[in-house]
PDB file of N, CA and C in Angstrom:
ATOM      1  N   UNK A   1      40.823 -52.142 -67.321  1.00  0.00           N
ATOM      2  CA  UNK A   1      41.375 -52.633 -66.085  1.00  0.00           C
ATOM      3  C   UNK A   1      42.080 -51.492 -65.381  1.00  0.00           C
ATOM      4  N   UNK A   2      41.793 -51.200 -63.931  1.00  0.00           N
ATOM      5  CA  UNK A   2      42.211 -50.166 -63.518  1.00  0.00           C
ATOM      6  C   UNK A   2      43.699 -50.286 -62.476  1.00  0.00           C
ATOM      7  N   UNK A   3      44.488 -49.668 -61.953  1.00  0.00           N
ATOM      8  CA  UNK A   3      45.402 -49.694 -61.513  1.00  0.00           C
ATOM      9  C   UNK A   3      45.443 -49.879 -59.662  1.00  0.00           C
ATOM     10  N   UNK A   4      46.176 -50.770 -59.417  1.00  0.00           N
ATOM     11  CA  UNK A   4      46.090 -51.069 -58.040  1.00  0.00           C
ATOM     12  C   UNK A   4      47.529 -50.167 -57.176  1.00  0.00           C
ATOM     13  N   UNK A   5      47.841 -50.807 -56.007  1.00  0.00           N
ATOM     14  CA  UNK A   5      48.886 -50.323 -54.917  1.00  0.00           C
ATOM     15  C   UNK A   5      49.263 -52.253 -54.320  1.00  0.00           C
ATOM     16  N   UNK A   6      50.387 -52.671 -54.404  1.00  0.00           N
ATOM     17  CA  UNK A   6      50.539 -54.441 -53.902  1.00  0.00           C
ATOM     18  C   UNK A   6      51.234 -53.559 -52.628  1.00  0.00           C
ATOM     19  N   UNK A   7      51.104 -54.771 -51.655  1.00  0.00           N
ATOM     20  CA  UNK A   7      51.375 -54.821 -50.276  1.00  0.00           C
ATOM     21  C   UNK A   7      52.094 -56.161 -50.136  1.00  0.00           C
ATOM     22  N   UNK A   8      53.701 -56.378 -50.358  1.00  0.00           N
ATOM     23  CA  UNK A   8      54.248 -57.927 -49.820  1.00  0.00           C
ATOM     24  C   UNK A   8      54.152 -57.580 -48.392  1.00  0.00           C
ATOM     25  N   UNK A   9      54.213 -59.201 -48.074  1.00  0.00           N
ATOM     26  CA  UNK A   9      53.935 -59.532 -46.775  1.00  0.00           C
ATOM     27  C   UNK A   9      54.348 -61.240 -46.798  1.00  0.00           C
ATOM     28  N   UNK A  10      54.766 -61.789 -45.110  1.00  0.00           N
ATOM     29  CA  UNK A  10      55.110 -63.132 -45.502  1.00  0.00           C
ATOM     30  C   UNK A  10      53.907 -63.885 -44.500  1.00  0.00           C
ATOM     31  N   UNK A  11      53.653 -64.982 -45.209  1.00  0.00           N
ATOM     32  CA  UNK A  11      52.452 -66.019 -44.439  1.00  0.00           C
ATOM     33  C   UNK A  11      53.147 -66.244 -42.716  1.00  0.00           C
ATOM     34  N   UNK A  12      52.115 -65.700 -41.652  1.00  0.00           N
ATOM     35  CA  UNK A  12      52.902 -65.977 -40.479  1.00  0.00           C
ATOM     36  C   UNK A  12      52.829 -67.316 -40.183  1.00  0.00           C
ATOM     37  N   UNK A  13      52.132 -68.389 -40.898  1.00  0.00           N
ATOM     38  CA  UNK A  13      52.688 -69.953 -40.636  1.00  0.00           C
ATOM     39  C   UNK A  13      53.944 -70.267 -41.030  1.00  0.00           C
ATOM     40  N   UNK A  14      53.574 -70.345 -42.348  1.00  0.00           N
ATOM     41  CA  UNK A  14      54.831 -70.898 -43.331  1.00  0.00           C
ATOM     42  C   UNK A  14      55.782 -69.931 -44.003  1.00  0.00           C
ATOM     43  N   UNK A  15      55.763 -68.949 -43.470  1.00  0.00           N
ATOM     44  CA  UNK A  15      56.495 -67.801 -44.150  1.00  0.00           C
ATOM     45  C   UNK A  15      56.765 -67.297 -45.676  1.00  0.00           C
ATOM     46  N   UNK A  16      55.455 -68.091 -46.510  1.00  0.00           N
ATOM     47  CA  UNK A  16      55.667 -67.729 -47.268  1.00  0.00           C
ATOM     48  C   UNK A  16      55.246 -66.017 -48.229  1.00  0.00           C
ATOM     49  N   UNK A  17      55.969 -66.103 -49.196  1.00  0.00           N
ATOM     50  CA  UNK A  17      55.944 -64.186 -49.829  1.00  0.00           C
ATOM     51  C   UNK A  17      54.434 -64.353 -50.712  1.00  0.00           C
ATOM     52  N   UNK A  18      53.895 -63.442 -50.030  1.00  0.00           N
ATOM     53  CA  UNK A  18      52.538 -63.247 -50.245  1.00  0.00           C
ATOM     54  C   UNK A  18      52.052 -61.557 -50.788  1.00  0.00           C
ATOM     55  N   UNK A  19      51.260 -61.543 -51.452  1.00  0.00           N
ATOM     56  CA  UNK A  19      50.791 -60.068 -51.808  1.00  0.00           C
ATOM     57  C   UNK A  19      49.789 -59.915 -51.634  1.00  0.00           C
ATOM     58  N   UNK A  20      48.982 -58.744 -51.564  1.00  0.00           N
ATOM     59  CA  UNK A  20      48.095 -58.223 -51.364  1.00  0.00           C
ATOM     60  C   UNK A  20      47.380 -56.856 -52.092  1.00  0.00           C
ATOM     61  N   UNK A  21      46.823 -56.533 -53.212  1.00  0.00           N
ATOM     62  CA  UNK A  21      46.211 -55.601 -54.013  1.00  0.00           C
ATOM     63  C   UNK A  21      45.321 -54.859 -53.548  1.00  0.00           C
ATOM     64  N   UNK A  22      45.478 -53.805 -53.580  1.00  0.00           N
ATOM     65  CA  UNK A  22      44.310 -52.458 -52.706  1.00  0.00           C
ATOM     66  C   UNK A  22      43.811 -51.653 -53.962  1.00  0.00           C
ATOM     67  N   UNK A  23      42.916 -50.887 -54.171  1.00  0.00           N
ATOM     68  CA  UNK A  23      42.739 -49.846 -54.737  1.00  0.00           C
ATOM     69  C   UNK A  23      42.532 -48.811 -53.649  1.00  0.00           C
ATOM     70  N   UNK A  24      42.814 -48.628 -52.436  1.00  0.00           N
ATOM     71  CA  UNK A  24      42.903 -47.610 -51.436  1.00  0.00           C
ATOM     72  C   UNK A  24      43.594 -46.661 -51.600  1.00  0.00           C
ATOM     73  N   UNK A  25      44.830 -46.885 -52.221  1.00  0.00           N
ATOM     74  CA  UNK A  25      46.004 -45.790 -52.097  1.00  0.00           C
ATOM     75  C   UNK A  25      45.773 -45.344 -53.622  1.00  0.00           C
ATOM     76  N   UNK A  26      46.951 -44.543 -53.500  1.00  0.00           N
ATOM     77  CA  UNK A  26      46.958 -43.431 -54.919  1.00  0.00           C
ATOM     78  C   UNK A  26      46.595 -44.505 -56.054  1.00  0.00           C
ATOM     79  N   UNK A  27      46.414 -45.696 -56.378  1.00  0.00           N
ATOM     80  CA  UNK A  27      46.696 -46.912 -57.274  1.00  0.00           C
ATOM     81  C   UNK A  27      47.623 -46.321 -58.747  1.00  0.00           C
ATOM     82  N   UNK A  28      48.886 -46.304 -58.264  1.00  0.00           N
ATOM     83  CA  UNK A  28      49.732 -45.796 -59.187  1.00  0.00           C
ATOM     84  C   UNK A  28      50.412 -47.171 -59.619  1.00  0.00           C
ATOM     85  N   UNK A  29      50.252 -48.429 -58.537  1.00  0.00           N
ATOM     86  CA  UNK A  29      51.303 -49.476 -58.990  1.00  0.00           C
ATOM     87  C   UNK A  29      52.153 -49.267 -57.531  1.00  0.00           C
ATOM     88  N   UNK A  30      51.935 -48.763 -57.207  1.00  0.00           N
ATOM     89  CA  UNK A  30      53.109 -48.345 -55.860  1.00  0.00           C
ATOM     90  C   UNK A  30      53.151 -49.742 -55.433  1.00  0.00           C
ATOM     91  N   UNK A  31      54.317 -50.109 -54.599  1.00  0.00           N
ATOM     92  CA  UNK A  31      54.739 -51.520 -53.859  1.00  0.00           C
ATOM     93  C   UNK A  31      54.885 -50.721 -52.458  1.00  0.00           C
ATOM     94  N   UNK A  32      54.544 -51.867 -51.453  1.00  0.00           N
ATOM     95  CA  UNK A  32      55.075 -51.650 -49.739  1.00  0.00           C
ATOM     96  C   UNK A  32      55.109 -52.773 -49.383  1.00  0.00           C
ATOM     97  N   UNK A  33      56.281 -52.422 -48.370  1.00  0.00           N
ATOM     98  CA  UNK A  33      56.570 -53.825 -47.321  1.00  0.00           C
ATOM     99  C   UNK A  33      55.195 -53.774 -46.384  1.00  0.00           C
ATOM    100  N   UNK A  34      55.268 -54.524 -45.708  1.00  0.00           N
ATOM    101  CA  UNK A  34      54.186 -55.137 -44.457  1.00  0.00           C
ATOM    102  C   UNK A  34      54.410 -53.565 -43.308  1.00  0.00           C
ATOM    103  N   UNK A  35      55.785 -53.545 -43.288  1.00  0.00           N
ATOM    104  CA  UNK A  35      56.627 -51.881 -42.477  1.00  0.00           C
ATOM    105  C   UNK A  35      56.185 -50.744 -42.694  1.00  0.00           C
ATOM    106  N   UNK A  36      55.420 -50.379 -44.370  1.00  0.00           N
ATOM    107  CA  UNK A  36      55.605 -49.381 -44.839  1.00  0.00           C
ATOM    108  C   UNK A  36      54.465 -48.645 -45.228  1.00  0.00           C
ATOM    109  N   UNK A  37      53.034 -49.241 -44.733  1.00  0.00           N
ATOM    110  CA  UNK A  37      51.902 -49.144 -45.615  1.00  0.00           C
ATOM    111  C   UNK A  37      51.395 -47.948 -45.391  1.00  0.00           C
ATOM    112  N   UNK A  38      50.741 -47.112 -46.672  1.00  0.00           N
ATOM    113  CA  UNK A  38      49.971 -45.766 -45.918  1.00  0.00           C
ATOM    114  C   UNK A  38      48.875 -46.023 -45.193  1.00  0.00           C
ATOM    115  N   UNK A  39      48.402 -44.958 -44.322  1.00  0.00           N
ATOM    116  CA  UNK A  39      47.334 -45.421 -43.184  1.00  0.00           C
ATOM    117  C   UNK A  39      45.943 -45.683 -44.319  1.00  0.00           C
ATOM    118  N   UNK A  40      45.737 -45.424 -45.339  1.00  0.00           N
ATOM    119  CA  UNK A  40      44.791 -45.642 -46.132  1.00  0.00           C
ATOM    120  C   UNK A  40      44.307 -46.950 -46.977  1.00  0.00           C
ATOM    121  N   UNK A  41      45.685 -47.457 -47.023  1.00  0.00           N
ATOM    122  CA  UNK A  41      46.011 -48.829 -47.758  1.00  0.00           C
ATOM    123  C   UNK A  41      46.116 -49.730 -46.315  1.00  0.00           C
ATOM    124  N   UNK A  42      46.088 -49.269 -45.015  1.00  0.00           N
ATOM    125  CA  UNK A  42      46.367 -50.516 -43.840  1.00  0.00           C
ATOM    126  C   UNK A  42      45.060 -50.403 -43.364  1.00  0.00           C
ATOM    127  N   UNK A  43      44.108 -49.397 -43.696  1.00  0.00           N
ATOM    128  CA  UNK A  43      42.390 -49.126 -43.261  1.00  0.00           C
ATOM    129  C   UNK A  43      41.998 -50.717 -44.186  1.00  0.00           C
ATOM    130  N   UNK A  44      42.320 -50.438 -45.046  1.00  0.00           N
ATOM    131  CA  UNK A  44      41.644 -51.005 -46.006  1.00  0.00           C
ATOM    132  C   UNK A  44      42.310 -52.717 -45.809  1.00  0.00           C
ATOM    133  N   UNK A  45      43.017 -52.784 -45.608  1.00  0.00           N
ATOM    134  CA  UNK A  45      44.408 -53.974 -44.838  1.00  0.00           C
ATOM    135  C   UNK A  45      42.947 -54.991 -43.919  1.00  0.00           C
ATOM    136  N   UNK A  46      43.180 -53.948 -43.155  1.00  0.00           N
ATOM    137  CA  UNK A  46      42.659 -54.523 -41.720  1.00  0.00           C
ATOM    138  C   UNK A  46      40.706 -54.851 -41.910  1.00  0.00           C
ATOM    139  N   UNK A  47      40.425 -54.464 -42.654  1.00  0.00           N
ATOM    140  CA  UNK A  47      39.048 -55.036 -43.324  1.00  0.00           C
ATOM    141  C   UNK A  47      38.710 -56.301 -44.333  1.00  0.00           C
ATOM    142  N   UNK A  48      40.100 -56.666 -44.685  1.00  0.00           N
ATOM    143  CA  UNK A  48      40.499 -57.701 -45.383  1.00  0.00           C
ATOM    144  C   UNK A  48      41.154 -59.436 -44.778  1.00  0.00           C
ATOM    145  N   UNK A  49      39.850 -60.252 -44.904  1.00  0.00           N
ATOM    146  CA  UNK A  49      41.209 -61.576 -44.884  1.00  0.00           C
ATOM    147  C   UNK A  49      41.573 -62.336 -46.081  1.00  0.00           C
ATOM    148  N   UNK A  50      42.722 -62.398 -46.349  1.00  0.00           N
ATOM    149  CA  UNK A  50      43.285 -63.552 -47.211  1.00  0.00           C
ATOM    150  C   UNK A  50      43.528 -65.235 -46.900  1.00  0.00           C
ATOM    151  N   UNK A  51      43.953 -65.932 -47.838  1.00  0.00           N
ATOM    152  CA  UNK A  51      44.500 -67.391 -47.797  1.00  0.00           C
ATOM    153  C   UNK A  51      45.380 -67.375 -48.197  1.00  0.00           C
ATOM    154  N   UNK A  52      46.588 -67.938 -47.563  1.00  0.00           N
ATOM    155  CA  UNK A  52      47.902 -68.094 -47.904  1.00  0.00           C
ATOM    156  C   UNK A  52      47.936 -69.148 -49.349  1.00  0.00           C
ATOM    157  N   UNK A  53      48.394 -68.688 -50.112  1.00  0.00           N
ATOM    158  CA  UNK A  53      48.409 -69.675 -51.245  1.00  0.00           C
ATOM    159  C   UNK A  53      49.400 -70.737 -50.921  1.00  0.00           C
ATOM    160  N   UNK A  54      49.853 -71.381 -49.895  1.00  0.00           N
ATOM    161  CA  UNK A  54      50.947 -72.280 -49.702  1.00  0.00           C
ATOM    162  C   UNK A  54      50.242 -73.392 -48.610  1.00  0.00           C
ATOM    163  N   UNK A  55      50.231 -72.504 -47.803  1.00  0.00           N
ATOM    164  CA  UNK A  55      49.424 -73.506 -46.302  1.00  0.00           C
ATOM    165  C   UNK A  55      47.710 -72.966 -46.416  1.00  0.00           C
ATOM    166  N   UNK A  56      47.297 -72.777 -47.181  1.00  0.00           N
ATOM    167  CA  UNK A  56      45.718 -71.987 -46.873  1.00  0.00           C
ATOM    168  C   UNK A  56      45.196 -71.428 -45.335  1.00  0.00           C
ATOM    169  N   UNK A  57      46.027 -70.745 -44.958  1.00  0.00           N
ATOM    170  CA  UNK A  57      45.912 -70.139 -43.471  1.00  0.00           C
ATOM    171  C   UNK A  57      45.075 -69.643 -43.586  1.00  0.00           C
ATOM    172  N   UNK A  58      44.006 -68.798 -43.172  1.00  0.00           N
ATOM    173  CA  UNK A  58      43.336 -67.549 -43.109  1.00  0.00           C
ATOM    174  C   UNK A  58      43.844 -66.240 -41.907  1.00  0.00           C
ATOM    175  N   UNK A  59      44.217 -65.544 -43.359  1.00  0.00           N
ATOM    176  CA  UNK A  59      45.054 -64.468 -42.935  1.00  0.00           C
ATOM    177  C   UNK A  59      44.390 -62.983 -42.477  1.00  0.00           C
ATOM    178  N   UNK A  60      43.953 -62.346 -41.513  1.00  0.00           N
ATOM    179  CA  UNK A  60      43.748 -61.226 -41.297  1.00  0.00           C
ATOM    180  C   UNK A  60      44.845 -60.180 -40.915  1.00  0.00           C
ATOM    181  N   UNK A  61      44.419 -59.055 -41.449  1.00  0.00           N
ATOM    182  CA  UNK A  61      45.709 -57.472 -40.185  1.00  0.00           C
ATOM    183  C   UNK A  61      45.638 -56.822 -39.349  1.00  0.00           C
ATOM    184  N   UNK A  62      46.473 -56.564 -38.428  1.00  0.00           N
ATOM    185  CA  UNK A  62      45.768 -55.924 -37.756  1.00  0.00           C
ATOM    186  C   UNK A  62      46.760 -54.658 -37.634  1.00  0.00           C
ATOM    187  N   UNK A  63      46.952 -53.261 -37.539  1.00  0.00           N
ATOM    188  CA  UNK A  63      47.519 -52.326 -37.508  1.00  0.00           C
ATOM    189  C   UNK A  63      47.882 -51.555 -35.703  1.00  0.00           C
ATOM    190  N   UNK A  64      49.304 -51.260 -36.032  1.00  0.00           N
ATOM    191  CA  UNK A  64      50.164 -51.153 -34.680  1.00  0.00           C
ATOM    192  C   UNK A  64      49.736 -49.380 -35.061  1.00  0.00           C
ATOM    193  N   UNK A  65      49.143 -48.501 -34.597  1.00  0.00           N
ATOM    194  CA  UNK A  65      48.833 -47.270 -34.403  1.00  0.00           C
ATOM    195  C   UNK A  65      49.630 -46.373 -34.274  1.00  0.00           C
ATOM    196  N   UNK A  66      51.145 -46.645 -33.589  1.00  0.00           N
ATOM    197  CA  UNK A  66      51.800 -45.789 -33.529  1.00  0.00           C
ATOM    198  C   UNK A  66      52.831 -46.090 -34.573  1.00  0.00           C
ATOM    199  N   UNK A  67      52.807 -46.912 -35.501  1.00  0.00           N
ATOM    200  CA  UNK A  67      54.124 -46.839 -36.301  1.00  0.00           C
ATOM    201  C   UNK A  67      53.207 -47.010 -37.791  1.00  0.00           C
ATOM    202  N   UNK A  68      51.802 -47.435 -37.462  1.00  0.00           N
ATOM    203  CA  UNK A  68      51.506 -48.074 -38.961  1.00  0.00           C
ATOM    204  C   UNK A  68      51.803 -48.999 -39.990  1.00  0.00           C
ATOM    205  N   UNK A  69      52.318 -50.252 -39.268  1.00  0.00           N
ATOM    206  CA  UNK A  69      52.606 -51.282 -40.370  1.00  0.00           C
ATOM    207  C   UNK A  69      51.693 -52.117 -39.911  1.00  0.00           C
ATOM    208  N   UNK A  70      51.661 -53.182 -41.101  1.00  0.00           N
ATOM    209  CA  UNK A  70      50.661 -54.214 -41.118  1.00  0.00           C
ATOM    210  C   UNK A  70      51.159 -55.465 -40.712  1.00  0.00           C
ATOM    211  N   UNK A  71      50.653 -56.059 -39.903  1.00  0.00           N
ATOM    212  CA  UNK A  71      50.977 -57.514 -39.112  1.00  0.00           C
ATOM    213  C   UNK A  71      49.527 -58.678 -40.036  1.00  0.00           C
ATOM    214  N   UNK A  72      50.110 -59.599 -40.520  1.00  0.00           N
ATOM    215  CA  UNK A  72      49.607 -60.331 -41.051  1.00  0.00           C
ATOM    216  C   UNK A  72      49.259 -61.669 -39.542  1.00  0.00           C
ATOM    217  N   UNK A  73      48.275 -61.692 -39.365  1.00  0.00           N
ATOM    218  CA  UNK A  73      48.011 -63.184 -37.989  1.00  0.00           C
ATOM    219  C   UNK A  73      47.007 -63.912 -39.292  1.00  0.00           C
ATOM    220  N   UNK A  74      47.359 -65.280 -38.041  1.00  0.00           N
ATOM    221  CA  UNK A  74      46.596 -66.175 -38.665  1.00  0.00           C
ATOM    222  C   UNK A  74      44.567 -66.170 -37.891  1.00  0.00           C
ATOM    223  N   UNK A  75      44.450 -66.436 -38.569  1.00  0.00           N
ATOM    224  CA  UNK A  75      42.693 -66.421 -37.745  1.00  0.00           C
ATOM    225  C   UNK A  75      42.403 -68.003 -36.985  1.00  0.00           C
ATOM    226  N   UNK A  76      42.132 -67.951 -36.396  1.00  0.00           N
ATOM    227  CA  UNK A  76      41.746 -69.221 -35.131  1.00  0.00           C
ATOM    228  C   UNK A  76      40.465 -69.810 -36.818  1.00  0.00           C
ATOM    229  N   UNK A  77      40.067 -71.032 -36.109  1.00  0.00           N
ATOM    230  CA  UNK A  77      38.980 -71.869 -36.993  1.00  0.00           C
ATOM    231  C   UNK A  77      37.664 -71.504 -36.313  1.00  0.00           C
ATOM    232  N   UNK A  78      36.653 -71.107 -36.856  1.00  0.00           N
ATOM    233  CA  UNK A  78      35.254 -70.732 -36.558  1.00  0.00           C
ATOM    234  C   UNK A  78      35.179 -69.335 -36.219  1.00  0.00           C
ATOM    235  N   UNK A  79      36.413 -68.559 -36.267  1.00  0.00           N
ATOM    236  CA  UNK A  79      36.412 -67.155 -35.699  1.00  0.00           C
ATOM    237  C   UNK A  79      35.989 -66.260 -37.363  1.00  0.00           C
ATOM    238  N   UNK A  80      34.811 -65.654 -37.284  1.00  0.00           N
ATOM    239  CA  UNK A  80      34.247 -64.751 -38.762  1.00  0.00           C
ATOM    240  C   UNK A  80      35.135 -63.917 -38.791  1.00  0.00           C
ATOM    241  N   UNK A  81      35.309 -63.758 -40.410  1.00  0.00           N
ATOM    242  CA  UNK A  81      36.063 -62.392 -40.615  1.00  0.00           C
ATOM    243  C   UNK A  81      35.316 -60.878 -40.241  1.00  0.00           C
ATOM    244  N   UNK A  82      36.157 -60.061 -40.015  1.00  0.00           N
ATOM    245  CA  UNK A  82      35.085 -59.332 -39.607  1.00  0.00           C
ATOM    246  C   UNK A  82      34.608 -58.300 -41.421  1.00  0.00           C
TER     247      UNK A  82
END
């Protein structure tokens, strides 16, 4: 079993504390806030949707360019992940 990088983040419905596992970044185990992500681990972010394990939202990211953190939205119904 190989080593990941988690990304918390909170469900933008229900606010609940949610994670997210990459092997993008160094996969040392490293932790980041939603604020803090490297641009390698938010590439990889923003190619990804999740389900909120609380409200089953469908969660996509999308990345703010000039600061680099990850914004968790919810996805509309019938809209494909990309």
């Amino acid at each position: 079993m190989g080593c990941y990088d988690t990304v918390h983040f909170r469900c933008p419905v229900c606010d609940e504390r949610l994670e997210f596992q990459t092997k993008a970044g160094a996969c040392d185990l490293s932790e980041y806030r939603s604020h803090s992500v490297p641009l390698a681990i938010a590439d990889c972010m923003c190619e990804a949707t999740v389900s909120c394990t609380a409200c089953v939202a469908k969660i996509r990211f999308r990345v703010n360019q000039k600061r680099v953190p990850v914004f968790p939205e919810l996805m509309h119904p019938g809209e494909d992940a990309d």
